[in-house]
PDB file of N, CA and C in Angstrom:
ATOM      1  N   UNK A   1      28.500  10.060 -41.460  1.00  0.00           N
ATOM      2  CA  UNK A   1      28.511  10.660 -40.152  1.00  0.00           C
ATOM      3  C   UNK A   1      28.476   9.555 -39.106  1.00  0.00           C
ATOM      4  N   UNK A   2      28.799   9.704 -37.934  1.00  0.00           N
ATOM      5  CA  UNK A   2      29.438   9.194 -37.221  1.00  0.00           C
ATOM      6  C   UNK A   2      28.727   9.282 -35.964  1.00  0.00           C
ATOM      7  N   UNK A   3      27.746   8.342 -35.087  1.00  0.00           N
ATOM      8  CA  UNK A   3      26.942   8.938 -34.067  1.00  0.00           C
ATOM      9  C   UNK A   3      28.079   8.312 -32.840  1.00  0.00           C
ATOM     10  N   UNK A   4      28.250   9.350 -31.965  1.00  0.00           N
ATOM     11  CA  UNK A   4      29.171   8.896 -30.633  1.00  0.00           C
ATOM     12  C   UNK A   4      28.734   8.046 -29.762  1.00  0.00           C
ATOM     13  N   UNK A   5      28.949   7.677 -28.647  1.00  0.00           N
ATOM     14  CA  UNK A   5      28.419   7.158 -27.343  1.00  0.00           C
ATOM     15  C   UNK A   5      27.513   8.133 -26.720  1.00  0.00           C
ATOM     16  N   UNK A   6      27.543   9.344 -26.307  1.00  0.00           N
ATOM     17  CA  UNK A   6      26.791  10.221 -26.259  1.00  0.00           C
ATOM     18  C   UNK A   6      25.595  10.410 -26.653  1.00  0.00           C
ATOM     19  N   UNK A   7      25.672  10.407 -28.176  1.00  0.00           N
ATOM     20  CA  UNK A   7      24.884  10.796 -28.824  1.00  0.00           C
ATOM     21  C   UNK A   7      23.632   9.433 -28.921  1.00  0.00           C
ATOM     22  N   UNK A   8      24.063   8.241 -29.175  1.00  0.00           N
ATOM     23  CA  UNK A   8      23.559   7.219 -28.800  1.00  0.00           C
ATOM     24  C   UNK A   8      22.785   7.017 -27.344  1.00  0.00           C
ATOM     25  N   UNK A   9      23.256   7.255 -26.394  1.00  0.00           N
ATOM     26  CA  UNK A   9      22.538   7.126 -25.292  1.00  0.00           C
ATOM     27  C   UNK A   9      21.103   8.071 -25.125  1.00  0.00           C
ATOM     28  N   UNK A  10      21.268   9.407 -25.540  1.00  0.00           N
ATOM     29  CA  UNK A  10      20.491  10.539 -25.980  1.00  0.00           C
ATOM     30  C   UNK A  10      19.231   9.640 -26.614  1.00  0.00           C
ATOM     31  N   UNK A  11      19.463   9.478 -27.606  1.00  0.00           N
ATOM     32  CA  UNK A  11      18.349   8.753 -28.656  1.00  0.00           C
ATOM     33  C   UNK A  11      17.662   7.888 -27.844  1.00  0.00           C
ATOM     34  N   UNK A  12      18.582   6.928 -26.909  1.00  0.00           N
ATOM     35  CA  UNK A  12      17.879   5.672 -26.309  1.00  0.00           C
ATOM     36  C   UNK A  12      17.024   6.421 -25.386  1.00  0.00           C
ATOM     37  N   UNK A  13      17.720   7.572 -24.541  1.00  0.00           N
ATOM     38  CA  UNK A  13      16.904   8.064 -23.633  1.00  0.00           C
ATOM     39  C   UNK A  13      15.418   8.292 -24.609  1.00  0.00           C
ATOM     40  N   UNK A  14      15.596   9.267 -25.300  1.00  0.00           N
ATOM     41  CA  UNK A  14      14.464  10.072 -26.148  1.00  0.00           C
ATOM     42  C   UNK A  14      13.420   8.990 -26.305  1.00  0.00           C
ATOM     43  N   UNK A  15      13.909   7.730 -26.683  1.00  0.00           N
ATOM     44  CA  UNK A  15      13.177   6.395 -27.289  1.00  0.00           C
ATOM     45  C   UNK A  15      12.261   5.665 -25.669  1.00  0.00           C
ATOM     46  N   UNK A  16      13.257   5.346 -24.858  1.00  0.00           N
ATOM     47  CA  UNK A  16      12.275   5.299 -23.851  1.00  0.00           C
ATOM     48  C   UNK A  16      11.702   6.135 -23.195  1.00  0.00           C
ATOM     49  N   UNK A  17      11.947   7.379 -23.052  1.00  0.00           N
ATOM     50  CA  UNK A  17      10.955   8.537 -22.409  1.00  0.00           C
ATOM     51  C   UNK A  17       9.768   7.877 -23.539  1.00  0.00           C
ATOM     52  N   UNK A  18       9.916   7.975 -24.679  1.00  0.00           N
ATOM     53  CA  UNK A  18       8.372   8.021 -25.649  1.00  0.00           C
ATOM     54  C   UNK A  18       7.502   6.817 -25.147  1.00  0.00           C
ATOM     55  N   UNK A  19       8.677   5.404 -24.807  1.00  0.00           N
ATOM     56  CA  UNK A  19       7.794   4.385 -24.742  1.00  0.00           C
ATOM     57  C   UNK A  19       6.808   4.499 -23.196  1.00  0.00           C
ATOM     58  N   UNK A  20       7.620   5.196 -22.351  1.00  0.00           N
ATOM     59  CA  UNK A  20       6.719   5.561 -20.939  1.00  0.00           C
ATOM     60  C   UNK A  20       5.648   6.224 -21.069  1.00  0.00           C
ATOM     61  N   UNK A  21       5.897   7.814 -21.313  1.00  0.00           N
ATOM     62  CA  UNK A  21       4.976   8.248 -21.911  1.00  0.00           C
ATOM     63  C   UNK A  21       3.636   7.828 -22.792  1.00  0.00           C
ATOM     64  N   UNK A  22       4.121   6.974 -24.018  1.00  0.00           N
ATOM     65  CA  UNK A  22       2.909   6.112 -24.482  1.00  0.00           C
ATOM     66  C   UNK A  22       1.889   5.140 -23.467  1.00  0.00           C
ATOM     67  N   UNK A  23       2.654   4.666 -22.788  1.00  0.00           N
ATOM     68  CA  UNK A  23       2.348   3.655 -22.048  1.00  0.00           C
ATOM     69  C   UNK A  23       1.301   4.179 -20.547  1.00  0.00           C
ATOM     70  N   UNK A  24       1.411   5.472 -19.783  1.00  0.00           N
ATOM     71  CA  UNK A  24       1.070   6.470 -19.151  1.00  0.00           C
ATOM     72  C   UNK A  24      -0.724   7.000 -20.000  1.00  0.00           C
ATOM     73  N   UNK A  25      -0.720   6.810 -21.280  1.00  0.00           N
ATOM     74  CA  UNK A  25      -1.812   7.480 -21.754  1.00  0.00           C
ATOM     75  C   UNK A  25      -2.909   6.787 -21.593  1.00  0.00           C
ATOM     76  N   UNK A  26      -2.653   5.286 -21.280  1.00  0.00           N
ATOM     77  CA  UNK A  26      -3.943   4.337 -21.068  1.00  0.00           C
ATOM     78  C   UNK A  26      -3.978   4.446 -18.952  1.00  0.00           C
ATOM     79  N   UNK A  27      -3.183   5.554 -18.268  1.00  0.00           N
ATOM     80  CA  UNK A  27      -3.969   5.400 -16.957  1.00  0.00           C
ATOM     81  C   UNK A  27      -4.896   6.718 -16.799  1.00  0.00           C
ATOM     82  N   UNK A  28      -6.089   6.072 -16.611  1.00  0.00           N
ATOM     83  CA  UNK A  28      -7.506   6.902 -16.215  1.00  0.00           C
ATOM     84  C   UNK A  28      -6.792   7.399 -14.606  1.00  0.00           C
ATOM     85  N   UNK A  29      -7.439   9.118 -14.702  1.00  0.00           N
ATOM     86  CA  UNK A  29      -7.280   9.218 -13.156  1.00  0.00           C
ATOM     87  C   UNK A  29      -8.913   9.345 -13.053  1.00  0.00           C
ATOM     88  N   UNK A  30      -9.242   8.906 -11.140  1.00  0.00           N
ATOM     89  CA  UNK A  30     -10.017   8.291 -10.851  1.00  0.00           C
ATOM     90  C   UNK A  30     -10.916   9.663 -10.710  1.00  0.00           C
ATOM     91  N   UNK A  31     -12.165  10.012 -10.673  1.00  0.00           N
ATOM     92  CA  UNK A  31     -13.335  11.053 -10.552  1.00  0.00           C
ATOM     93  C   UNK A  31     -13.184  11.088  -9.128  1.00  0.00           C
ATOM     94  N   UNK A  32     -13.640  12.548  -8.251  1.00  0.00           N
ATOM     95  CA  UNK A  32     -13.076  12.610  -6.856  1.00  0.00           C
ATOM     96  C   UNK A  32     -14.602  11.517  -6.530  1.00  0.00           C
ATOM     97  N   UNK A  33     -15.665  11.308  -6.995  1.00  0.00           N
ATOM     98  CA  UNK A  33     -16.511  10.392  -6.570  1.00  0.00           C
ATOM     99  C   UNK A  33     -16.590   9.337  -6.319  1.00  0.00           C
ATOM    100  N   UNK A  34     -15.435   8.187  -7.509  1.00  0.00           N
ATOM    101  CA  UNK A  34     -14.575   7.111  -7.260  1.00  0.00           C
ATOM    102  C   UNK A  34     -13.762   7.252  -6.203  1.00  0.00           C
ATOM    103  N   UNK A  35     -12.734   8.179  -5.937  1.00  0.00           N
ATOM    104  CA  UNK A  35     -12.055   8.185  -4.882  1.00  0.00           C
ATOM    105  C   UNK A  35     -12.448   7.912  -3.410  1.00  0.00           C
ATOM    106  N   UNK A  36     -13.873   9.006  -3.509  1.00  0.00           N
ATOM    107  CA  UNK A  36     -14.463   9.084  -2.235  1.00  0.00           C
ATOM    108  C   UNK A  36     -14.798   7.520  -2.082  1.00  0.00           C
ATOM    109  N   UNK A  37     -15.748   6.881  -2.681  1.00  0.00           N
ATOM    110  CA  UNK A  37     -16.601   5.318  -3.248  1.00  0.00           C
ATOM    111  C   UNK A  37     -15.884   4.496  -2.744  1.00  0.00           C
ATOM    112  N   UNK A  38     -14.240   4.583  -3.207  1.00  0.00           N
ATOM    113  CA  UNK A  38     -13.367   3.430  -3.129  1.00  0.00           C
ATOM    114  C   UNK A  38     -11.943   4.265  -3.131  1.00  0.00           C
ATOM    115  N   UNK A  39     -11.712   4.752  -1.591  1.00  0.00           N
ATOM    116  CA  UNK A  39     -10.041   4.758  -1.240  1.00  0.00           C
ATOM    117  C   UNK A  39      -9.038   3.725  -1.721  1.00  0.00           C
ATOM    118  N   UNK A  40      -7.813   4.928  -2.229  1.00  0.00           N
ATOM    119  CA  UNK A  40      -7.063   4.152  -2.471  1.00  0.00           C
ATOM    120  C   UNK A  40      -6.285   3.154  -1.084  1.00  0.00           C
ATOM    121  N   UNK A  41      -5.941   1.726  -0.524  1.00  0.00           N
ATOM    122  CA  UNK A  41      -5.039   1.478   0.180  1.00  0.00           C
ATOM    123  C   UNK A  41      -6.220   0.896   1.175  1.00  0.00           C
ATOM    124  N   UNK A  42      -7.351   0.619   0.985  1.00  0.00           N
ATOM    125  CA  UNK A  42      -8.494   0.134   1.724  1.00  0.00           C
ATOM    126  C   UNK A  42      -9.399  -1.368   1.163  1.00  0.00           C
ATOM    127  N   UNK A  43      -8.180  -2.127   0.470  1.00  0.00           N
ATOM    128  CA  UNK A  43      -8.410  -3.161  -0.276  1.00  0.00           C
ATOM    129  C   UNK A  43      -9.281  -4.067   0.448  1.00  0.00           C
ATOM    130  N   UNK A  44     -10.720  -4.407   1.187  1.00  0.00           N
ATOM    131  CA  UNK A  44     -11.049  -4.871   1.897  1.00  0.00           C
ATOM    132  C   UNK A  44     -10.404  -5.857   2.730  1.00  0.00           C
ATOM    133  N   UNK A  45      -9.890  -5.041   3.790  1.00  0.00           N
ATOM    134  CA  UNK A  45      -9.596  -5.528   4.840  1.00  0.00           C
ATOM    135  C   UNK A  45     -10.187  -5.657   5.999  1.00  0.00           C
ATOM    136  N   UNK A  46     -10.719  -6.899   6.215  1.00  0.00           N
ATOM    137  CA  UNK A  46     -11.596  -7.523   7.215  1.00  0.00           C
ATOM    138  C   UNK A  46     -11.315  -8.632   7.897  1.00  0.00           C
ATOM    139  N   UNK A  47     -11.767  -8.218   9.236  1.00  0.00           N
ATOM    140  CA  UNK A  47     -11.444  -9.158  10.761  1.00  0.00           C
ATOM    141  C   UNK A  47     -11.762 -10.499   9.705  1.00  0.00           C
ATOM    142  N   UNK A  48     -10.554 -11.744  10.404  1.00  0.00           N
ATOM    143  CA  UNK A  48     -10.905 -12.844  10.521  1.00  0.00           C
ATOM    144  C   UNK A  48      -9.953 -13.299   9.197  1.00  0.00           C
ATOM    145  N   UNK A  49      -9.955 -12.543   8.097  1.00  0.00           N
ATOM    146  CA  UNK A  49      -9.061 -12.561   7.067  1.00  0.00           C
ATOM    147  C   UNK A  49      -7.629 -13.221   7.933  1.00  0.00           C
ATOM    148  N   UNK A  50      -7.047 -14.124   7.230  1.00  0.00           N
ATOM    149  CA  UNK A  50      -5.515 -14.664   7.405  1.00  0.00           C
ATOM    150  C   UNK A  50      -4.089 -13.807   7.623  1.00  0.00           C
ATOM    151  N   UNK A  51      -3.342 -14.021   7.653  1.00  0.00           N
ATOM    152  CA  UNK A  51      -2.603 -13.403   7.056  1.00  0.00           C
ATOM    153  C   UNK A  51      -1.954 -13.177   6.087  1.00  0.00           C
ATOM    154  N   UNK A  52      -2.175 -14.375   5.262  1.00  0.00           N
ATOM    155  CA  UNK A  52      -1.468 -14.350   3.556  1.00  0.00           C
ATOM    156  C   UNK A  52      -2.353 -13.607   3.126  1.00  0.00           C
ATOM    157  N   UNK A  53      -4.212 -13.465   3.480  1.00  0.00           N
ATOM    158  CA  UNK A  53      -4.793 -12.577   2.693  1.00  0.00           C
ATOM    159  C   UNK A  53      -4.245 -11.440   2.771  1.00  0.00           C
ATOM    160  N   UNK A  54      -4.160 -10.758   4.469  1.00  0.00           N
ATOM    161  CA  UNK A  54      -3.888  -9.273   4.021  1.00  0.00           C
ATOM    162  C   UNK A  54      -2.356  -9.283   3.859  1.00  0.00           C
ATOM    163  N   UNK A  55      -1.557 -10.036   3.915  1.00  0.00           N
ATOM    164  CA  UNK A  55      -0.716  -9.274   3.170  1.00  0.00           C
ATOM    165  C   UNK A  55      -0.540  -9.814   1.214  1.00  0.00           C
ATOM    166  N   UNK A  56      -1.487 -10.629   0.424  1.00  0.00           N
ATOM    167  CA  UNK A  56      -1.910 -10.070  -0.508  1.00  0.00           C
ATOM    168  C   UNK A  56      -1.988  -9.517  -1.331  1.00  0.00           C
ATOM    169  N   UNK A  57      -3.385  -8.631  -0.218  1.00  0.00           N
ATOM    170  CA  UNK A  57      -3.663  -7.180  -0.352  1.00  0.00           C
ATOM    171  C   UNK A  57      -2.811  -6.023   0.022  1.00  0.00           C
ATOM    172  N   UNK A  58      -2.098  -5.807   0.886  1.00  0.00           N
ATOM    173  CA  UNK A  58      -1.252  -4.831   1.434  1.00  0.00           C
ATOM    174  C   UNK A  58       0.224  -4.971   1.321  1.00  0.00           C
ATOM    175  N   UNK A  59       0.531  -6.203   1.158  1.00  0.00           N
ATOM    176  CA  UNK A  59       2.237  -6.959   1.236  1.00  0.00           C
ATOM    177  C   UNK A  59       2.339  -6.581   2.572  1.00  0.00           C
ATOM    178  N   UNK A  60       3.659  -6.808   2.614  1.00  0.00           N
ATOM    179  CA  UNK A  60       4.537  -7.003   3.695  1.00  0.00           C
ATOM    180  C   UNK A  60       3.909  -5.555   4.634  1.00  0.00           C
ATOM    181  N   UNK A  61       4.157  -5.937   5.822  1.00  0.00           N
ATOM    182  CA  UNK A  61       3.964  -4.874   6.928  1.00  0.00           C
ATOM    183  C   UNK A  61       5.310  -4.320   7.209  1.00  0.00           C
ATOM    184  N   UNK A  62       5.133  -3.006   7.743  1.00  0.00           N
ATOM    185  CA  UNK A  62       6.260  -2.488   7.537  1.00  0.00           C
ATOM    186  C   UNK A  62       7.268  -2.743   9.173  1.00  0.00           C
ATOM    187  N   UNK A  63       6.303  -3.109   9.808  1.00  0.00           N
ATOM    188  CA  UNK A  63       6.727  -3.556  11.479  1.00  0.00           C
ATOM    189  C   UNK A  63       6.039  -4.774  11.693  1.00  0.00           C
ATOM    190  N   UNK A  64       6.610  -4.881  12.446  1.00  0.00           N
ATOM    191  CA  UNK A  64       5.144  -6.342  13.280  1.00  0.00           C
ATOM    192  C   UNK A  64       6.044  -5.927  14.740  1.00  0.00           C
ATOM    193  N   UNK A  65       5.010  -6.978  15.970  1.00  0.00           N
ATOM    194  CA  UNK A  65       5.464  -6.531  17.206  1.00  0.00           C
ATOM    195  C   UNK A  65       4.478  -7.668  17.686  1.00  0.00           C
ATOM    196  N   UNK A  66       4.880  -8.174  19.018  1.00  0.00           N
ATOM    197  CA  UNK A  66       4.212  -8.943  19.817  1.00  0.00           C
ATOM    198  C   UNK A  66       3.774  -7.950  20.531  1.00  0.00           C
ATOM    199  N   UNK A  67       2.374  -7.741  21.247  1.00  0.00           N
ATOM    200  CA  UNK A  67       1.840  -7.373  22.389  1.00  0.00           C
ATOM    201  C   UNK A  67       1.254  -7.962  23.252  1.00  0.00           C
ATOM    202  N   UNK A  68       1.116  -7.141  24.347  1.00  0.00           N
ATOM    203  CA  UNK A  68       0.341  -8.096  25.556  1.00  0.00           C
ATOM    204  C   UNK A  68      -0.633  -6.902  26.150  1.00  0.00           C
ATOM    205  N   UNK A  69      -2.032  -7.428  26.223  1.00  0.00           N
ATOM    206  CA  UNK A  69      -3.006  -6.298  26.881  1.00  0.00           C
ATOM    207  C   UNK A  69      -3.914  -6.872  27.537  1.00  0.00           C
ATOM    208  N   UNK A  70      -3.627  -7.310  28.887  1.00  0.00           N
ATOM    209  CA  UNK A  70      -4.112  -9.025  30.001  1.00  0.00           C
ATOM    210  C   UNK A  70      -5.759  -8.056  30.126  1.00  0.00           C
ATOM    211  N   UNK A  71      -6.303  -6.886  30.142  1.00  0.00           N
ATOM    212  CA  UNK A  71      -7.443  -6.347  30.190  1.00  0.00           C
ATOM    213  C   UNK A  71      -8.086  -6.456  28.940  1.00  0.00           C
ATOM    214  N   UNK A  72      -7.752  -6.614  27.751  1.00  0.00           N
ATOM    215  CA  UNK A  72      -7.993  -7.153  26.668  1.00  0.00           C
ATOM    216  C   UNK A  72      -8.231  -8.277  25.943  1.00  0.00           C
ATOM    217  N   UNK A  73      -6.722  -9.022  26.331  1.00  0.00           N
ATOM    218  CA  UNK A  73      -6.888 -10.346  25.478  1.00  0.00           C
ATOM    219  C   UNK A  73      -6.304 -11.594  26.884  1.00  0.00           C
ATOM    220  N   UNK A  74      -6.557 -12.992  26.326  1.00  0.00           N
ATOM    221  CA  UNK A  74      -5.917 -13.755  27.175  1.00  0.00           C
ATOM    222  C   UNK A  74      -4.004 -13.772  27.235  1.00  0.00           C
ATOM    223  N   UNK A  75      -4.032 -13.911  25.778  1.00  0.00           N
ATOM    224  CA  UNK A  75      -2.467 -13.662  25.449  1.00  0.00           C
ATOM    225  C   UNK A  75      -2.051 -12.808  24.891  1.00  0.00           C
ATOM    226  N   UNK A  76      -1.123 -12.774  24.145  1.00  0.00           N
ATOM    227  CA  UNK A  76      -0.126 -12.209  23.601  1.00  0.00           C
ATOM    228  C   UNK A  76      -1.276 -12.026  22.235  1.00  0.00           C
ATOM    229  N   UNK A  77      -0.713 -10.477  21.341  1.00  0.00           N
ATOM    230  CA  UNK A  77      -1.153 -10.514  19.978  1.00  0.00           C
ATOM    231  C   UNK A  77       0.129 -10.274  18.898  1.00  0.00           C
ATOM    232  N   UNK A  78       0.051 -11.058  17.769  1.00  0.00           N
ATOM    233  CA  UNK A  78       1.520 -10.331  16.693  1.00  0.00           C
ATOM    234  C   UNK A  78       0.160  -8.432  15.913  1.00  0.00           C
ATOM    235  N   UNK A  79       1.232  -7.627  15.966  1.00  0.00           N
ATOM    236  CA  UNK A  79       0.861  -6.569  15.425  1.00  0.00           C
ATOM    237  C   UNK A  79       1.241  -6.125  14.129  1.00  0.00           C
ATOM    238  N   UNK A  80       0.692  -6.030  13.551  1.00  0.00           N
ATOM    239  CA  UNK A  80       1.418  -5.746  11.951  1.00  0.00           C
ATOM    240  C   UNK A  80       0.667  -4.307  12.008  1.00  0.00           C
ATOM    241  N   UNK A  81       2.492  -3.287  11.219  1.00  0.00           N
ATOM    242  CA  UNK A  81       2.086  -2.203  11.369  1.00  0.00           C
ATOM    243  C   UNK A  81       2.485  -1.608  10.118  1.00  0.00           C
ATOM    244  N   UNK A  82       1.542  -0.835   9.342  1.00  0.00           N
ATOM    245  CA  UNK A  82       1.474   0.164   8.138  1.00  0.00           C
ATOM    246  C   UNK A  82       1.756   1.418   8.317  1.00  0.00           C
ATOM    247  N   UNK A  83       2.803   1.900   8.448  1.00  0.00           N
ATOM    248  CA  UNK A  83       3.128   3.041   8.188  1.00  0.00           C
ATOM    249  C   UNK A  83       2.154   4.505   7.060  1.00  0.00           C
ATOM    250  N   UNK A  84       1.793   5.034   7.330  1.00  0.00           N
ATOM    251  CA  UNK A  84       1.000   6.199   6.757  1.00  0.00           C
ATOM    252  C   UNK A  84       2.007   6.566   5.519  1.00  0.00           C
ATOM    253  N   UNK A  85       1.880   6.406   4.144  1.00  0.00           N
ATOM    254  CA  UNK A  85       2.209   6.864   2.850  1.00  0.00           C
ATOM    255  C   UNK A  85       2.250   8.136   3.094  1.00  0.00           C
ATOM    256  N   UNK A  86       0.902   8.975   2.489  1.00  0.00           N
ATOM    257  CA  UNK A  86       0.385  10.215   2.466  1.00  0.00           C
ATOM    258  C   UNK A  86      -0.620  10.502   3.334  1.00  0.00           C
ATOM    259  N   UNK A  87      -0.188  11.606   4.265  1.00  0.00           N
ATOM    260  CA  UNK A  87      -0.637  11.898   5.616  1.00  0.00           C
ATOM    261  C   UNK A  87      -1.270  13.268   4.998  1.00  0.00           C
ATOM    262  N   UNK A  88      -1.828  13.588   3.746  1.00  0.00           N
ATOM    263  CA  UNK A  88      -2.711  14.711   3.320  1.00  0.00           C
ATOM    264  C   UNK A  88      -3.499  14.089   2.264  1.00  0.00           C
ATOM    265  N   UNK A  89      -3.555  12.768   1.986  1.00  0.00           N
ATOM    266  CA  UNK A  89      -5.005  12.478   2.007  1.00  0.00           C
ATOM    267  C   UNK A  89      -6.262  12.641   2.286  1.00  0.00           C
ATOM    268  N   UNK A  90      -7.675  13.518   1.996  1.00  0.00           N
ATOM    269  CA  UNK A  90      -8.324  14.477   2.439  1.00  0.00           C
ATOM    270  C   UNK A  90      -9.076  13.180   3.192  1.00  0.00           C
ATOM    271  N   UNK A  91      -9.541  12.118   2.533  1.00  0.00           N
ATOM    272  CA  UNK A  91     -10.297  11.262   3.245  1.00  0.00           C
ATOM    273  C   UNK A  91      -9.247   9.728   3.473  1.00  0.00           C
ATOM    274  N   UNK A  92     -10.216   8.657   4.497  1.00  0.00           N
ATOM    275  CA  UNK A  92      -9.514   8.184   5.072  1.00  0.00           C
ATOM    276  C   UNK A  92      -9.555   7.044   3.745  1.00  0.00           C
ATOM    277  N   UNK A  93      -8.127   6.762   3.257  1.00  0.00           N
ATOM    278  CA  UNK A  93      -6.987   5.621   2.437  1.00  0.00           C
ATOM    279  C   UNK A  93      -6.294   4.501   3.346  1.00  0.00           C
ATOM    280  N   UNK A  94      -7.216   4.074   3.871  1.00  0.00           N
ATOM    281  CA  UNK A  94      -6.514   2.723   4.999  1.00  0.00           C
ATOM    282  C   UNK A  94      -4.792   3.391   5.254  1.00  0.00           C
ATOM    283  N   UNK A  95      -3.980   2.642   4.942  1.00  0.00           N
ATOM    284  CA  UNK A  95      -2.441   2.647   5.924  1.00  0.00           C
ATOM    285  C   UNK A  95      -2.539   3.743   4.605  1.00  0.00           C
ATOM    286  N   UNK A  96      -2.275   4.038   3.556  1.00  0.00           N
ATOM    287  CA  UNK A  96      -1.802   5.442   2.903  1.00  0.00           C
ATOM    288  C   UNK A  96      -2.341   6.328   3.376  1.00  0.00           C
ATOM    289  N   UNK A  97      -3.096   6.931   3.558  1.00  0.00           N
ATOM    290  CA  UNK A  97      -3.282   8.248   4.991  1.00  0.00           C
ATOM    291  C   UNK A  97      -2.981   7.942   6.203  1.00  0.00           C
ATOM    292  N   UNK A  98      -3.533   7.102   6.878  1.00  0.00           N
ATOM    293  CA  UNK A  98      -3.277   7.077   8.395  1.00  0.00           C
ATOM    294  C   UNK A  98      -2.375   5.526   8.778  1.00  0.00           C
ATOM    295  N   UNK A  99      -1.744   5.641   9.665  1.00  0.00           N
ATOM    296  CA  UNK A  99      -0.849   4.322  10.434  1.00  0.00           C
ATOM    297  C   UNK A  99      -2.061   3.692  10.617  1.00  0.00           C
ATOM    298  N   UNK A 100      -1.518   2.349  10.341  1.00  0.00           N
ATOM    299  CA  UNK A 100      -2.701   1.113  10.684  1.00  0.00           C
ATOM    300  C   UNK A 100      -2.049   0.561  11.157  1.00  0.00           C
ATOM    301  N   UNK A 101      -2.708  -0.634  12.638  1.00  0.00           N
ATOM    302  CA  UNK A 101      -2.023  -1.579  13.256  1.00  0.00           C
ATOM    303  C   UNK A 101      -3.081  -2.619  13.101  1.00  0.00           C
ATOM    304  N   UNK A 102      -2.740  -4.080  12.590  1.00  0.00           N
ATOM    305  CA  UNK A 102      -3.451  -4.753  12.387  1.00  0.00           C
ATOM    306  C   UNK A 102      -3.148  -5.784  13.405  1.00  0.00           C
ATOM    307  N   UNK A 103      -4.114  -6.300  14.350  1.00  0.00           N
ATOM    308  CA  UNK A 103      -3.732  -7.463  15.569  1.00  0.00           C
ATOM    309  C   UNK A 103      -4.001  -8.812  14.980  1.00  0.00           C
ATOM    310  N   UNK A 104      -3.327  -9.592  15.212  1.00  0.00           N
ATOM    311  CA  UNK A 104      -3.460 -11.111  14.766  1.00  0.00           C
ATOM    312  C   UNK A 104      -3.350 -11.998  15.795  1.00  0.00           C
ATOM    313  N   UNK A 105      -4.541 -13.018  16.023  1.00  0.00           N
ATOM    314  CA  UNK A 105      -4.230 -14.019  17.075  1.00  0.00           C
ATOM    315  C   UNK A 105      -4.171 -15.484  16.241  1.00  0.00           C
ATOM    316  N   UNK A 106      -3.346 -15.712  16.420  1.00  0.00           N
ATOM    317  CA  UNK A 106      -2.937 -16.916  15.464  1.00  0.00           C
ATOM    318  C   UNK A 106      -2.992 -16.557  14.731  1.00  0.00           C
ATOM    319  N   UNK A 107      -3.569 -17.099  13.388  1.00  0.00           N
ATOM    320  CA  UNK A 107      -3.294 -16.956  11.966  1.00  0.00           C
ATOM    321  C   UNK A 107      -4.583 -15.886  11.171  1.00  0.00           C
ATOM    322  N   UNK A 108      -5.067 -15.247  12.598  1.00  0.00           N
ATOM    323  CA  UNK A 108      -6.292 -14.528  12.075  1.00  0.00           C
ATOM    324  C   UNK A 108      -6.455 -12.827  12.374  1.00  0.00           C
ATOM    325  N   UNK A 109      -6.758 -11.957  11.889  1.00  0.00           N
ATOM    326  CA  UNK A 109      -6.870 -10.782  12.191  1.00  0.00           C
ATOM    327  C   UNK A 109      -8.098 -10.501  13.037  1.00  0.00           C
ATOM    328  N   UNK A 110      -7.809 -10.394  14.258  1.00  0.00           N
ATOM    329  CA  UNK A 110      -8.768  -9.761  15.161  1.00  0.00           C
ATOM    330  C   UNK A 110      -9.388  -8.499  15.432  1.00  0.00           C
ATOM    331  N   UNK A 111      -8.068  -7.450  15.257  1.00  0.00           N
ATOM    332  CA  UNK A 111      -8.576  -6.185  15.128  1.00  0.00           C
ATOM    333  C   UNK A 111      -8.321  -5.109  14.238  1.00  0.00           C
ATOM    334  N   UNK A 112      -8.521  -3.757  13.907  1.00  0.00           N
ATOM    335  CA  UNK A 112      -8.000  -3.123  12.887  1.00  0.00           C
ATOM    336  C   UNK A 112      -7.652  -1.910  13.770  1.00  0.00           C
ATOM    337  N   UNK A 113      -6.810  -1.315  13.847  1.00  0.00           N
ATOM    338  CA  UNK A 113      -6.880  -0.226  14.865  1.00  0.00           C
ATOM    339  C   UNK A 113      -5.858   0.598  14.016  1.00  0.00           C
ATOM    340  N   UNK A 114      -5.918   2.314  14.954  1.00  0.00           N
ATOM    341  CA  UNK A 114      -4.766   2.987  14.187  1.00  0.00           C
ATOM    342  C   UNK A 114      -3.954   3.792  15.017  1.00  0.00           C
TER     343      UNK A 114
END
């Protein structure tokens, strides 16, 4: 017997669905008490941190932006901005529930805002 191209691809599929699947059985989902404890997307991010740290932790921002707020700051700030993942997140998941704007003056994070 004679297996086609078809029929071959089938199998491969069948073969890696199994290997995903296998591979899927070692992730724990988290107790809603962990969740609450430790949001997902809230990798400690704290003033003064660099910017290679948070992005890191977060990667790339999905915007950045220069601002200017002369009642605020002396100069100019770069803004790095996180777009909201999942906006039904029951509690707060840093940038995966809610937009985060992170301010940087020089090479340092000054503020965390949203």
């Amino acid at each position: 017997m004679q297996i086609g191209r078809g029929s071959s691809v089938f199998v491969l599929a069948i073969a890696v669905s199994a290997l995903v699947l296998y591979g899927c059985s070692a992730i724990t989902v988290p107790t809603t008490r962990e969740v609450v404890d430790h949001p997902l997307g809230t990798e400690a991010i704290k003033i003064g941190m660099t910017k290679q740290q948070v992005e890191n932790l977060w990667g790339k921002p999905n915007d950045m932006k220069i601002v200017e707020d002369k009642e605020k700051w002396q100069g100019p700030r770069e803004v790095w901005i996180y777009y909201a993942q999942y906006g039904a997140i029951p509690v707060d998941a840093g940038y995966l529930s809610k937009t985060k704007k992170l301010y940087f003056d020089g090479d340092n994070l000054t503020e965390i805002g949203e």
